[in-house]
PDB file of N, CA and C in Angstrom:
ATOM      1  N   UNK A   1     -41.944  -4.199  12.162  1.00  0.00           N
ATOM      2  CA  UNK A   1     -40.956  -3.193  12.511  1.00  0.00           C
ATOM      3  C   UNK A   1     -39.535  -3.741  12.369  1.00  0.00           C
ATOM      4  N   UNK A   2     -39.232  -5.104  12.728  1.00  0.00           N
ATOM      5  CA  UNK A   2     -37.624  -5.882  12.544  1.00  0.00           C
ATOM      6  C   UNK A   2     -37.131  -5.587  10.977  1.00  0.00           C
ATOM      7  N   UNK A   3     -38.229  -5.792  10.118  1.00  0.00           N
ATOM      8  CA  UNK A   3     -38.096  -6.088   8.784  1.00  0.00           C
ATOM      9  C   UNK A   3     -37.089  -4.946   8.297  1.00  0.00           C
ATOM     10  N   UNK A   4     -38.151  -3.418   8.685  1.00  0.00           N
ATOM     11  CA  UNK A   4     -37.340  -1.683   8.234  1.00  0.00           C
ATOM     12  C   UNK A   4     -35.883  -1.896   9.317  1.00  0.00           C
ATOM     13  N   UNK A   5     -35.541  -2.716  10.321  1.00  0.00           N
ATOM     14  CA  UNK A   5     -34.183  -2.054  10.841  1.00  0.00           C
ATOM     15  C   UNK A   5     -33.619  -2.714  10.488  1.00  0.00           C
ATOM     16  N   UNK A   6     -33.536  -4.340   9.872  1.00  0.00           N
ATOM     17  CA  UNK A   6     -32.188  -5.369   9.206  1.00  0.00           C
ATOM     18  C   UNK A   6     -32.015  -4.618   8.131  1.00  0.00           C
ATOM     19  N   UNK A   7     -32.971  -3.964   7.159  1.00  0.00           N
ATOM     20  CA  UNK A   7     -32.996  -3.554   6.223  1.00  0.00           C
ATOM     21  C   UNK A   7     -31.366  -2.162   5.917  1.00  0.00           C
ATOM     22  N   UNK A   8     -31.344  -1.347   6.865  1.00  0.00           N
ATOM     23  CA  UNK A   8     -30.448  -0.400   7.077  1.00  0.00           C
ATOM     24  C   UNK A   8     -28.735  -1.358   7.666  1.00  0.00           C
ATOM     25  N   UNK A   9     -29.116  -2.192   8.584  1.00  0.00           N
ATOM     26  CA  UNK A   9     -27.940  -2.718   8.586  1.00  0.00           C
ATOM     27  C   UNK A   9     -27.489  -3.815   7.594  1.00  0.00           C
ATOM     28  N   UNK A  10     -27.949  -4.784   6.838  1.00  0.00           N
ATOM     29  CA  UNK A  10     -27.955  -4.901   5.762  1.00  0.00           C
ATOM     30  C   UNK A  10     -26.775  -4.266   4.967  1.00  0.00           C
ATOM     31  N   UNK A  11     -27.536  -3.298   4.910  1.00  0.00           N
ATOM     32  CA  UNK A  11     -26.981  -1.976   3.680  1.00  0.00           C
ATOM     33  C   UNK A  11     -25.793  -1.715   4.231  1.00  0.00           C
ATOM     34  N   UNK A  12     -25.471  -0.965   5.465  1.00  0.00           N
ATOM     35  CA  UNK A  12     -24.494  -0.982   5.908  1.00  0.00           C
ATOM     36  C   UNK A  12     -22.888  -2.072   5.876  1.00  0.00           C
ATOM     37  N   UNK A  13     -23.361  -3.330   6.300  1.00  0.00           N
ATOM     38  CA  UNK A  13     -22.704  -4.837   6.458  1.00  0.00           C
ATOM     39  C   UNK A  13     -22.085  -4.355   4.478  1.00  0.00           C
ATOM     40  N   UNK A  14     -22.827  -4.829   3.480  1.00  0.00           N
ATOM     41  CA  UNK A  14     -22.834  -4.442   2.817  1.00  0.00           C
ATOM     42  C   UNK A  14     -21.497  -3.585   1.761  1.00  0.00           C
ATOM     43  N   UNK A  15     -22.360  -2.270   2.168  1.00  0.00           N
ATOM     44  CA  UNK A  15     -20.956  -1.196   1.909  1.00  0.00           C
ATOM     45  C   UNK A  15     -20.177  -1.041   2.580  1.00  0.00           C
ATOM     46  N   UNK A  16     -19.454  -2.353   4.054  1.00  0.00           N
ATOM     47  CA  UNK A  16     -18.437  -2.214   4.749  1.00  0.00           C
ATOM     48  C   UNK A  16     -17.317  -3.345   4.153  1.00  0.00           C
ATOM     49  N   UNK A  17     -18.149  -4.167   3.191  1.00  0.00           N
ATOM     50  CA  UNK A  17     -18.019  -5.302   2.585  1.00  0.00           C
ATOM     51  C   UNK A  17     -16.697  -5.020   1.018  1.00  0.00           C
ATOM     52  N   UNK A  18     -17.486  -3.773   0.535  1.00  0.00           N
ATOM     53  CA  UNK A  18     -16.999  -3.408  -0.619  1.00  0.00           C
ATOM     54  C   UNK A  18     -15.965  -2.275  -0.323  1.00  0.00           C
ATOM     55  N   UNK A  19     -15.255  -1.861   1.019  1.00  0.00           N
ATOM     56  CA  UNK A  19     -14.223  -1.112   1.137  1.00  0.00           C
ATOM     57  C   UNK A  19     -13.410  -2.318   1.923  1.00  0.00           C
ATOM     58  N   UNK A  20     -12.578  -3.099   1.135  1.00  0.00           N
ATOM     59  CA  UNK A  20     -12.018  -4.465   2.174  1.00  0.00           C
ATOM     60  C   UNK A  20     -10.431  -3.716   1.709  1.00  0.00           C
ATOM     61  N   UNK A  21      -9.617  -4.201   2.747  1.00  0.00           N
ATOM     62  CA  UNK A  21      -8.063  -4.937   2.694  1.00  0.00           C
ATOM     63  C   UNK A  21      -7.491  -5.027   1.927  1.00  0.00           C
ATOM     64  N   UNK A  22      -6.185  -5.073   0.896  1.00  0.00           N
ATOM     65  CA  UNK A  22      -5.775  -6.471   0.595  1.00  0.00           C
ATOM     66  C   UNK A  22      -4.238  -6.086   1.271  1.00  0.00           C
ATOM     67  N   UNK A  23      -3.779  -7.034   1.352  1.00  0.00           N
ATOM     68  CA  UNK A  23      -2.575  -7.311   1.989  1.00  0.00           C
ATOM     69  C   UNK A  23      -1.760  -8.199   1.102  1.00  0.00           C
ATOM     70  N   UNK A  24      -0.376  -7.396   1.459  1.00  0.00           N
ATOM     71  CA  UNK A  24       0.887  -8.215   0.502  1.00  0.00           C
ATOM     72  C   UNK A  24       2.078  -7.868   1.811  1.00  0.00           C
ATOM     73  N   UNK A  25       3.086  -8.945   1.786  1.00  0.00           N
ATOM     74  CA  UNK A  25       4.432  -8.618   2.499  1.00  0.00           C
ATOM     75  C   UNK A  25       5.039  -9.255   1.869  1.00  0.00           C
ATOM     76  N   UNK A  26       6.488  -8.148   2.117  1.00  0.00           N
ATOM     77  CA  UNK A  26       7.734  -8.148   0.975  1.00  0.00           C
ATOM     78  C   UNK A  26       8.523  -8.520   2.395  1.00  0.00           C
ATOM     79  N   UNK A  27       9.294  -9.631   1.654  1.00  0.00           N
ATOM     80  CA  UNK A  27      10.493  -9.780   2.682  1.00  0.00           C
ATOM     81  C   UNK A  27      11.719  -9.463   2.028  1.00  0.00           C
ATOM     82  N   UNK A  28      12.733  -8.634   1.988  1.00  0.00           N
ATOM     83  CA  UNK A  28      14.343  -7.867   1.479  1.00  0.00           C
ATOM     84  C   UNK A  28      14.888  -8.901   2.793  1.00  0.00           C
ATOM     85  N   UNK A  29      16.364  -8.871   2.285  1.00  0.00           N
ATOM     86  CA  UNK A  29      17.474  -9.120   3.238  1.00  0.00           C
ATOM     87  C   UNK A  29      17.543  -8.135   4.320  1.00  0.00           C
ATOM     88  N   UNK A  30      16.919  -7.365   4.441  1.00  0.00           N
ATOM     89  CA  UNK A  30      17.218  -6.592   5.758  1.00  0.00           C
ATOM     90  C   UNK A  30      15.545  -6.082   6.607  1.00  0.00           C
ATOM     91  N   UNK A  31      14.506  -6.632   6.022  1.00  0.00           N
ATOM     92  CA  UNK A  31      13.276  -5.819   6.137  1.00  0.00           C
ATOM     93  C   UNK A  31      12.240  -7.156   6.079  1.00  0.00           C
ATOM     94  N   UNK A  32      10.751  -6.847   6.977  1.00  0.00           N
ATOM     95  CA  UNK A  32       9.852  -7.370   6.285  1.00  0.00           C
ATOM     96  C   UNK A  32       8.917  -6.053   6.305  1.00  0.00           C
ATOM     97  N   UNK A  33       8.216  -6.317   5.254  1.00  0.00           N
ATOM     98  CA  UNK A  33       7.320  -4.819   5.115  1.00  0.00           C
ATOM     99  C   UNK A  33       6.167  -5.594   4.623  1.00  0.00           C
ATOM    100  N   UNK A  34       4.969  -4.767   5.593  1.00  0.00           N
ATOM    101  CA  UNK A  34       3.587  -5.075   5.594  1.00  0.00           C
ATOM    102  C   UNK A  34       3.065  -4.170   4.728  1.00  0.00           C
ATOM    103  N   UNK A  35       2.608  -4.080   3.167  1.00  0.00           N
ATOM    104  CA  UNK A  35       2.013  -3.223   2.758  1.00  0.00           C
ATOM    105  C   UNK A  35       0.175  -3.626   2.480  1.00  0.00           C
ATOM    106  N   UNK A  36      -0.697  -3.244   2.986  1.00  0.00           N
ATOM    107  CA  UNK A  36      -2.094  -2.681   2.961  1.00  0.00           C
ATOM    108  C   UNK A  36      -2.824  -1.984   2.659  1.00  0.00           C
ATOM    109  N   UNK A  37      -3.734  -1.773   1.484  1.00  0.00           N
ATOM    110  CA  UNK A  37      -4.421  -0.942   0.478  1.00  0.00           C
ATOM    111  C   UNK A  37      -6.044  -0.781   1.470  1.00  0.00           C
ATOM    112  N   UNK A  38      -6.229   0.303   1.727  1.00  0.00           N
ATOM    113  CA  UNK A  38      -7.670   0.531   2.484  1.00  0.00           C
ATOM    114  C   UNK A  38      -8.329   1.189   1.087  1.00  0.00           C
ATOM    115  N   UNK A  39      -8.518   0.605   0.139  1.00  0.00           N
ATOM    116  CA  UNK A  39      -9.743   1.530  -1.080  1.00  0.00           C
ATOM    117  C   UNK A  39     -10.644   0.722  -1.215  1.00  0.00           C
ATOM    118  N   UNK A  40     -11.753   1.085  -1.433  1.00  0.00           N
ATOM    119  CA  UNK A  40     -12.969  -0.098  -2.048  1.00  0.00           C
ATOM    120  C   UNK A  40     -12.014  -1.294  -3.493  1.00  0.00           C
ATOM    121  N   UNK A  41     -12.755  -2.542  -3.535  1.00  0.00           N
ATOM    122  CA  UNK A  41     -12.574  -3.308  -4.338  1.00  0.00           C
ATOM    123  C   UNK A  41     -12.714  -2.887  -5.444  1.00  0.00           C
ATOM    124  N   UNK A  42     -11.927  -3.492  -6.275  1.00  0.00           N
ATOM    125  CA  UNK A  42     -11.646  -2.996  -8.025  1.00  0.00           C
ATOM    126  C   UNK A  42     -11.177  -1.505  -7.785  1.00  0.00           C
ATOM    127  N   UNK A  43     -11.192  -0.629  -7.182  1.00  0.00           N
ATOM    128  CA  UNK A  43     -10.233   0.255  -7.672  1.00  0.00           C
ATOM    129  C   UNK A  43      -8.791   0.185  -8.100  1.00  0.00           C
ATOM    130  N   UNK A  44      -8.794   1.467  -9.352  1.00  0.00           N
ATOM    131  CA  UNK A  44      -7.119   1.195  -9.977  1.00  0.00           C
ATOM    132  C   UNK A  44      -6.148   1.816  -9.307  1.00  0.00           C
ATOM    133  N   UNK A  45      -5.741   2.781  -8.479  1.00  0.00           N
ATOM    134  CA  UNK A  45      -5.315   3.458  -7.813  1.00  0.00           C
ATOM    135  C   UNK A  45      -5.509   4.105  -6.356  1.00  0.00           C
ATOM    136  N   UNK A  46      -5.193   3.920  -5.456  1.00  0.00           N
ATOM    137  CA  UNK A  46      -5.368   4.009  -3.788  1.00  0.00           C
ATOM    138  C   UNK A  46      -4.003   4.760  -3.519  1.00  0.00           C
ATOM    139  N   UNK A  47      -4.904   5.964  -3.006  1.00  0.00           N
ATOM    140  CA  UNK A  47      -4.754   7.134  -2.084  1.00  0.00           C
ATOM    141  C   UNK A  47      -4.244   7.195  -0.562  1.00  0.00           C
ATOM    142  N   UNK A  48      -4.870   5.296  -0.056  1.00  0.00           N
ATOM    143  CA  UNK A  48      -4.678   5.049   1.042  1.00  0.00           C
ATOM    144  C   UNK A  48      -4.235   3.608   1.390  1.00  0.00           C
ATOM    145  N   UNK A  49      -2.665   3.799   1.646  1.00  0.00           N
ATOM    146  CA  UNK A  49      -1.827   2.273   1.751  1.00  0.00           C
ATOM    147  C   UNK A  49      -1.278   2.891   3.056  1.00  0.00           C
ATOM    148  N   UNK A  50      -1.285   1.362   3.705  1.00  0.00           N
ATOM    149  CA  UNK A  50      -0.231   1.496   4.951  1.00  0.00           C
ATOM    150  C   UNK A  50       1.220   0.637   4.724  1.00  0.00           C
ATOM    151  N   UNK A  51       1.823   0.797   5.542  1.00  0.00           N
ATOM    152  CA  UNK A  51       3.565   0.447   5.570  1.00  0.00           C
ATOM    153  C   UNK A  51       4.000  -0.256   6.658  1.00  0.00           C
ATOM    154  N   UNK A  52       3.797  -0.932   6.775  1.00  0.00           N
ATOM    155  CA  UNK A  52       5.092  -1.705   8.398  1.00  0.00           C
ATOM    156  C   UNK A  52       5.762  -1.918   8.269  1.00  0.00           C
ATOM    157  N   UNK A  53       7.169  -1.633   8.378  1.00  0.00           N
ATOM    158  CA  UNK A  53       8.555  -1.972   8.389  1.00  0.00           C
ATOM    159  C   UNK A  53       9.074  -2.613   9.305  1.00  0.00           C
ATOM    160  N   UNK A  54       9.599  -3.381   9.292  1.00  0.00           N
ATOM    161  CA  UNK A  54      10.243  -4.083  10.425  1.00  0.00           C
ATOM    162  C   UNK A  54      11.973  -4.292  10.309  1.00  0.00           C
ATOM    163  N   UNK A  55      12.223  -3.551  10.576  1.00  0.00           N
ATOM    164  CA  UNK A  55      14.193  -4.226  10.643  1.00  0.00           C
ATOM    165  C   UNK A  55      14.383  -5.553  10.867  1.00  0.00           C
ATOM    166  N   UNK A  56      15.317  -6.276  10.565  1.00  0.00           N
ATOM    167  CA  UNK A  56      15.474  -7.805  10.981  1.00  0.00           C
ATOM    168  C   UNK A  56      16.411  -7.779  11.889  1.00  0.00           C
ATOM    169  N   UNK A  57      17.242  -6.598  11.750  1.00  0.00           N
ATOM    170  CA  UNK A  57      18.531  -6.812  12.337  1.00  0.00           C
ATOM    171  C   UNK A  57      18.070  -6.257  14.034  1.00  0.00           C
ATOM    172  N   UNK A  58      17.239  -4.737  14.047  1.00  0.00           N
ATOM    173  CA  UNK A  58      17.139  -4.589  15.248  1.00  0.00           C
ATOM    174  C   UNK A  58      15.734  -4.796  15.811  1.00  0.00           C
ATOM    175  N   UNK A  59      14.478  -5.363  15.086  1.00  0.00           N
ATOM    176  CA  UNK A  59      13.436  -5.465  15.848  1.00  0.00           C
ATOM    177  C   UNK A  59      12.227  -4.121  15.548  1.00  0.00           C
ATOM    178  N   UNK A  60      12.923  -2.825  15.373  1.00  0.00           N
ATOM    179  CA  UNK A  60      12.095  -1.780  15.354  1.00  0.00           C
ATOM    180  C   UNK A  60      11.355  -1.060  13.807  1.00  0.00           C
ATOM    181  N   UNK A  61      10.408  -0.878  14.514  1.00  0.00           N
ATOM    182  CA  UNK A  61       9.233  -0.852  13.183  1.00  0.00           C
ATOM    183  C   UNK A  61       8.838   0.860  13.186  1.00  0.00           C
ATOM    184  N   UNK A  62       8.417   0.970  11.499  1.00  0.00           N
ATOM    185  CA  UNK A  62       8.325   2.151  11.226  1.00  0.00           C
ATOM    186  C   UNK A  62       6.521   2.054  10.701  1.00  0.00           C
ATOM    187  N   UNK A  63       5.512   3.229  10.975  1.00  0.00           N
ATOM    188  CA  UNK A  63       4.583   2.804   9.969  1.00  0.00           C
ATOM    189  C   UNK A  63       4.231   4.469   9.415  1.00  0.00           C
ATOM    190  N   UNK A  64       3.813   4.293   8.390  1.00  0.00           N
ATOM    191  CA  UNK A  64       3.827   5.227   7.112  1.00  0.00           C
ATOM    192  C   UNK A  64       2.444   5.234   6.114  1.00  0.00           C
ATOM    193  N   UNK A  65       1.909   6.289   5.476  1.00  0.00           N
ATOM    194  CA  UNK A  65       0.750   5.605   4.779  1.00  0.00           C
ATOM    195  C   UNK A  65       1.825   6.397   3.664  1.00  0.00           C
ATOM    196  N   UNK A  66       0.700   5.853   2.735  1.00  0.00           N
ATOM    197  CA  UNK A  66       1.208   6.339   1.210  1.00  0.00           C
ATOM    198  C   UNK A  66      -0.145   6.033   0.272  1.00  0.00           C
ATOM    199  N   UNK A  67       0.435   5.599  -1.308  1.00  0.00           N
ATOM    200  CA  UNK A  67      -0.079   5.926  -2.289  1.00  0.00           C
ATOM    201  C   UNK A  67      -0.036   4.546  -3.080  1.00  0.00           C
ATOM    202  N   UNK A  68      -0.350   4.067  -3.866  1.00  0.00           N
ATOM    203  CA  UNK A  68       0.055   3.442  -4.585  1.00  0.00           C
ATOM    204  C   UNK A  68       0.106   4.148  -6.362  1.00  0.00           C
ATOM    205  N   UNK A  69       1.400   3.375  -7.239  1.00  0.00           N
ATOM    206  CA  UNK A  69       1.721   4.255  -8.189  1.00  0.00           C
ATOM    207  C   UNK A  69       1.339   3.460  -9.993  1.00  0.00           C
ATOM    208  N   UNK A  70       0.870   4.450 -10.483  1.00  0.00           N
ATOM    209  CA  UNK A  70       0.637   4.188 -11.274  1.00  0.00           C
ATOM    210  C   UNK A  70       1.773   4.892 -12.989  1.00  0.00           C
ATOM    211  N   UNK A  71       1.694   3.672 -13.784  1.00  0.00           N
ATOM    212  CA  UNK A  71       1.919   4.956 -15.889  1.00  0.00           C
ATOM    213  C   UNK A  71       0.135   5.264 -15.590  1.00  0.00           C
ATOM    214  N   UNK A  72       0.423   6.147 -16.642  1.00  0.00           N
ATOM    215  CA  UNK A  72      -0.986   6.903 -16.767  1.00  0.00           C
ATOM    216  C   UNK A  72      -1.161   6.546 -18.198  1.00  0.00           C
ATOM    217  N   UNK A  73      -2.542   5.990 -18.506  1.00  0.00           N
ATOM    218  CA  UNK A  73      -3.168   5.790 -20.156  1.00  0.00           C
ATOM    219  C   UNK A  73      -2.682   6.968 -20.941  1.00  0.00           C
ATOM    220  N   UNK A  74      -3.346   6.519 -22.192  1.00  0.00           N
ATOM    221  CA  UNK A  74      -3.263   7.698 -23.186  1.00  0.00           C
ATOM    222  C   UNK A  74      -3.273   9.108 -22.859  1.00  0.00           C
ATOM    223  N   UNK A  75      -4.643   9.098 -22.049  1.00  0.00           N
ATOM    224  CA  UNK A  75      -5.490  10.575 -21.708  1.00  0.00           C
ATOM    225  C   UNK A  75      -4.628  11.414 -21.080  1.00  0.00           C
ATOM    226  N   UNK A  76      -3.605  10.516 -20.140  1.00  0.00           N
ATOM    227  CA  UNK A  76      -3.046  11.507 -19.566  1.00  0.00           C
ATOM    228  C   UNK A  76      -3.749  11.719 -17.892  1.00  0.00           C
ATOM    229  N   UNK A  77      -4.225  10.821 -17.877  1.00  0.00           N
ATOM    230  CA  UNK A  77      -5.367  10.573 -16.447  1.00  0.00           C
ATOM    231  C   UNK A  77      -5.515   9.539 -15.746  1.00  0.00           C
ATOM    232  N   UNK A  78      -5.514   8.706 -16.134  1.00  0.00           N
ATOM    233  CA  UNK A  78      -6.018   7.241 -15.907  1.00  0.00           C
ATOM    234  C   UNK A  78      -5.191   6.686 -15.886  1.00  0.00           C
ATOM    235  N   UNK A  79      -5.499   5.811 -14.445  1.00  0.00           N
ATOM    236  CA  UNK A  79      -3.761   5.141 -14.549  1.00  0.00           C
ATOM    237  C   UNK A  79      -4.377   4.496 -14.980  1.00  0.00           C
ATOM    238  N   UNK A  80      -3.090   3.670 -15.505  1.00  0.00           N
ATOM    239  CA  UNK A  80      -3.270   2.444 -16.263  1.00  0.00           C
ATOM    240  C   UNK A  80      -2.322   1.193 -15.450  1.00  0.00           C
ATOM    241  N   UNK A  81      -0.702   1.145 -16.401  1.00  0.00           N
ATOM    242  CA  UNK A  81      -0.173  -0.425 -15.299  1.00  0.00           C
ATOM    243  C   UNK A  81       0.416   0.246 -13.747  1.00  0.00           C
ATOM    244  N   UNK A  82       0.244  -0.659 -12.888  1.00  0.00           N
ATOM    245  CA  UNK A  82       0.418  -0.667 -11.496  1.00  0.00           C
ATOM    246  C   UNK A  82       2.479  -0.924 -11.393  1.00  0.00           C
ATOM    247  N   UNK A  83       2.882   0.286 -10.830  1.00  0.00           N
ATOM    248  CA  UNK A  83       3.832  -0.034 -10.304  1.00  0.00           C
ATOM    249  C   UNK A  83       4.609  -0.188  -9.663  1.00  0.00           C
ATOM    250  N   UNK A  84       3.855   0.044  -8.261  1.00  0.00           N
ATOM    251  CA  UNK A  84       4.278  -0.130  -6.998  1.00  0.00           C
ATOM    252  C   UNK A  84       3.906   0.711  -5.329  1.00  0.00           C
ATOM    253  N   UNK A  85       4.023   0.755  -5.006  1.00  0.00           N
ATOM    254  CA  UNK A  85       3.558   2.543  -3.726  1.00  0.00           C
ATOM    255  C   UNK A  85       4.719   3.068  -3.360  1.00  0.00           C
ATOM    256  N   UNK A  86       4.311   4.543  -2.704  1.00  0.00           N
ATOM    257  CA  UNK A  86       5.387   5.358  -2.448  1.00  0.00           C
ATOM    258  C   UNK A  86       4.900   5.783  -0.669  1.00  0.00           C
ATOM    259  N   UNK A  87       5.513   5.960  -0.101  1.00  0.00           N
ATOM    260  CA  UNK A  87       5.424   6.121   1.466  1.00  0.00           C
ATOM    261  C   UNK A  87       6.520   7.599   1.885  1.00  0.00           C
ATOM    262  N   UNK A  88       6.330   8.724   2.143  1.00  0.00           N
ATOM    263  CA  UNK A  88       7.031   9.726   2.688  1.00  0.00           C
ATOM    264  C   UNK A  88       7.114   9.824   4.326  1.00  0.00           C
ATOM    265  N   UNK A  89       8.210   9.674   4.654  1.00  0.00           N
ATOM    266  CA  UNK A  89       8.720  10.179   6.202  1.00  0.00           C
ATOM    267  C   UNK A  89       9.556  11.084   5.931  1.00  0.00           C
ATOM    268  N   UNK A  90       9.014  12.770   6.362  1.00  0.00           N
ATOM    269  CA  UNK A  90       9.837  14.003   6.590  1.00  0.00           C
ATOM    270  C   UNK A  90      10.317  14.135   4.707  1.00  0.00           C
ATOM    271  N   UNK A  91      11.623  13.835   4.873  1.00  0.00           N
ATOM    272  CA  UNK A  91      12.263  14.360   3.598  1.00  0.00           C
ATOM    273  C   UNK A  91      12.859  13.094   2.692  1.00  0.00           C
ATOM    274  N   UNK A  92      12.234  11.569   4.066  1.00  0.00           N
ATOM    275  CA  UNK A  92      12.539  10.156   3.630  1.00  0.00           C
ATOM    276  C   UNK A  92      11.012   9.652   2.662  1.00  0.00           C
ATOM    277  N   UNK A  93      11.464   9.395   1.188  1.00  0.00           N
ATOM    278  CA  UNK A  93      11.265   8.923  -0.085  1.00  0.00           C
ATOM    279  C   UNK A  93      11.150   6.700   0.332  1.00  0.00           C
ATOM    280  N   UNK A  94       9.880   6.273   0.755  1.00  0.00           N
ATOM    281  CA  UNK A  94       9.953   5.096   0.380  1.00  0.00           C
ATOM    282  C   UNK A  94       9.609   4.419  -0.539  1.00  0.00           C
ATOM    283  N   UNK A  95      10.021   3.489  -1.048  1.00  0.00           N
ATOM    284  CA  UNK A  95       9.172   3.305  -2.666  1.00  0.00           C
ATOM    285  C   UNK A  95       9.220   1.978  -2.529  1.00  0.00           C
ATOM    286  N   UNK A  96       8.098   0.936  -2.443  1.00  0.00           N
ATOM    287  CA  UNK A  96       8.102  -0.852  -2.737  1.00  0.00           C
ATOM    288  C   UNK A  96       7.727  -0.656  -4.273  1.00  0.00           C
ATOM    289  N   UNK A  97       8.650  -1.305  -5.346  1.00  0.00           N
ATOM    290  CA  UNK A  97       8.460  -1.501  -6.262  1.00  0.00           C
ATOM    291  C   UNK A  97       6.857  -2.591  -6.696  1.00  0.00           C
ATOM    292  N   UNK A  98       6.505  -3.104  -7.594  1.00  0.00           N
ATOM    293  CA  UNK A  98       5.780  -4.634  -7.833  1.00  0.00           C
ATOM    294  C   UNK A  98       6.895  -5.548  -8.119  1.00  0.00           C
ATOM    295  N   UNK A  99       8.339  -5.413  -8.568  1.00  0.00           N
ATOM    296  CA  UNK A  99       8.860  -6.827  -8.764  1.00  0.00           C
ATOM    297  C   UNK A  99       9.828  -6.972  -7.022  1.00  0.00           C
ATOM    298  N   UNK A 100       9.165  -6.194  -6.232  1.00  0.00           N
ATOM    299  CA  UNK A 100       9.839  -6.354  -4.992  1.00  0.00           C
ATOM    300  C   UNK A 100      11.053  -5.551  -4.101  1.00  0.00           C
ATOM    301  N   UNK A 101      11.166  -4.381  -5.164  1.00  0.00           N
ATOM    302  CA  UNK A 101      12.287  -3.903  -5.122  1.00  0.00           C
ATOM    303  C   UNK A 101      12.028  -2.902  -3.520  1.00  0.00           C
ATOM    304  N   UNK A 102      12.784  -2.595  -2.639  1.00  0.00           N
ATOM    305  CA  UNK A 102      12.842  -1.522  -1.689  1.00  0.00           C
ATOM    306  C   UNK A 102      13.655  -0.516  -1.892  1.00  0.00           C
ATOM    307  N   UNK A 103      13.236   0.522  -2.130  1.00  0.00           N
ATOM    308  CA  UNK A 103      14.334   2.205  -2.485  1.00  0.00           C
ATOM    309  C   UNK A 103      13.570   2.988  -1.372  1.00  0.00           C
ATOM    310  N   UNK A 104      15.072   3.424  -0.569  1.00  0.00           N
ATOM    311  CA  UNK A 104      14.511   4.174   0.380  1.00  0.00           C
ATOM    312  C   UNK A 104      15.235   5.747  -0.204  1.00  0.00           C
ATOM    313  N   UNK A 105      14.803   6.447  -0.152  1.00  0.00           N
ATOM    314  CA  UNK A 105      16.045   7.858  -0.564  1.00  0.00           C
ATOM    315  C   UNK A 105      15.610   8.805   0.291  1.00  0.00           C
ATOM    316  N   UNK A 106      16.684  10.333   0.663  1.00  0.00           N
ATOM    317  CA  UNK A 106      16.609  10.974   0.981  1.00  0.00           C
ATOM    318  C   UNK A 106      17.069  12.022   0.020  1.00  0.00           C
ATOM    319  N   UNK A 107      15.926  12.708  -0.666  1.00  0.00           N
ATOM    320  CA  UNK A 107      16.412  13.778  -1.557  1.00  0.00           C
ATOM    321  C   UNK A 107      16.688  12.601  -3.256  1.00  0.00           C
ATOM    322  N   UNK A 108      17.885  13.221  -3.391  1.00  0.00           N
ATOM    323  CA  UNK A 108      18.560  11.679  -4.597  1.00  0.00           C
ATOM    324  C   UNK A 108      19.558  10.770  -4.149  1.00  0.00           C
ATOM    325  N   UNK A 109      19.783  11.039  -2.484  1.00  0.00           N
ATOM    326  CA  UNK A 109      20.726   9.958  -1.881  1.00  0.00           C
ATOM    327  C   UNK A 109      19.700   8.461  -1.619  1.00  0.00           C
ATOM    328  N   UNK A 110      20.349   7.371  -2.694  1.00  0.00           N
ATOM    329  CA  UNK A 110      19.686   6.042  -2.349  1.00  0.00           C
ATOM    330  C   UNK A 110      19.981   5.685  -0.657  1.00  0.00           C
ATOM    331  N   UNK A 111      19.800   5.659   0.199  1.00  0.00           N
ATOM    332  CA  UNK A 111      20.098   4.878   1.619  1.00  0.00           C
ATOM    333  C   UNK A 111      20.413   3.580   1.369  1.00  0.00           C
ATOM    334  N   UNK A 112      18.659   2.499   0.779  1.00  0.00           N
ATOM    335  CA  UNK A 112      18.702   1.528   0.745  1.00  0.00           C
ATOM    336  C   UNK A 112      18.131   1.139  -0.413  1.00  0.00           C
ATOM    337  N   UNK A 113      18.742   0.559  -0.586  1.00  0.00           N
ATOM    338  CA  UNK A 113      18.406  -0.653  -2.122  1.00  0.00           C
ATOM    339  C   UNK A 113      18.048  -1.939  -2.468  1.00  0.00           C
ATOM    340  N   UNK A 114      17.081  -2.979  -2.365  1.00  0.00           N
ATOM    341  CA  UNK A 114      17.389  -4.323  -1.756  1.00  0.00           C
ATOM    342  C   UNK A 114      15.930  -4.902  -2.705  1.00  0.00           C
ATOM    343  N   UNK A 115      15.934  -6.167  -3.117  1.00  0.00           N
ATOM    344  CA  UNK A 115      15.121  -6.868  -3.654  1.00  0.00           C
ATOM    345  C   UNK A 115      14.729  -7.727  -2.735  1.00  0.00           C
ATOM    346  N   UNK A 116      13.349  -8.296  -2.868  1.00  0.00           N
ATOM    347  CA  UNK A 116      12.753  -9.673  -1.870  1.00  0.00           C
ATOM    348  C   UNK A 116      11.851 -10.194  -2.349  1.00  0.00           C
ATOM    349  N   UNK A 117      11.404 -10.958  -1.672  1.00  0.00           N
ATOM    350  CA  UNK A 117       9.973 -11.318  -2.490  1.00  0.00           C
ATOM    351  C   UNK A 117       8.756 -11.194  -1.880  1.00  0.00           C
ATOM    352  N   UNK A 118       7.803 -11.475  -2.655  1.00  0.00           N
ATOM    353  CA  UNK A 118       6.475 -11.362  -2.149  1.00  0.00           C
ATOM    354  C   UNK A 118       6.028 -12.528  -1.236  1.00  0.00           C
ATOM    355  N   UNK A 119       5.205 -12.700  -0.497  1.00  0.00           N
ATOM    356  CA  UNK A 119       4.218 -13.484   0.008  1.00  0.00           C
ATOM    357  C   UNK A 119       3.264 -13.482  -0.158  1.00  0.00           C
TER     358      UNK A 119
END
């Protein structure tokens, strides 16, 4: 009888295995930002990223989910190169580039603009 119930958790352990994490933080002159991809492994595009913001100057943190962004292949479907995620608060536009860049906008007003690097 042990044999049929490891068997189900197993499986479980498993396919909890192949929806993992990954984690990157960008540090800007004014920010550290926690960005976190919740999609299964090897996927090209995730639906589901988180955001931590942290101010340096005052301590207070923002969190946000978003997207991550893709060019799209030939087809017109498929992403293809990776170029960064996008995070919406209200009518606030966040965007972490891949070469590090932070664009915050409201509408087409830039707020903030700032490069950092990865960790």
């Amino acid at each position: 009888m042990r044999r049929y119930l490891a068997l189900p958790l197993l499986l479980l352990t498993v396919g909890l295995a192949s929806v993992s994490a990954r984690a990157s933080t960008l540090t800007t002159p004014s920010f550290i930002i926690d960005i976190e991809e919740h999609c299964g492994e090897g996927s090209v595009g995730c639906d589901n990223v988180s955001y931590v913001g942290t101010s340096k100057k005052t301590g207070k943190r923002i969190k946000l989910r978003g997207k991550s962004l893709h060019t799209l292949c030939a087809d017109g479907i498929t992403p293809c190169r990776f170029l960064g995620y996008e995070f919406r608060n209200g009518a606030t536009r966040y965007q972490v580039q891949e070469d590090g860049t932070l664009v915050i906008m409201q509408g087409k007003k830039v707020l903030v603009e700032e490069t950092g690097e990865w960790d």
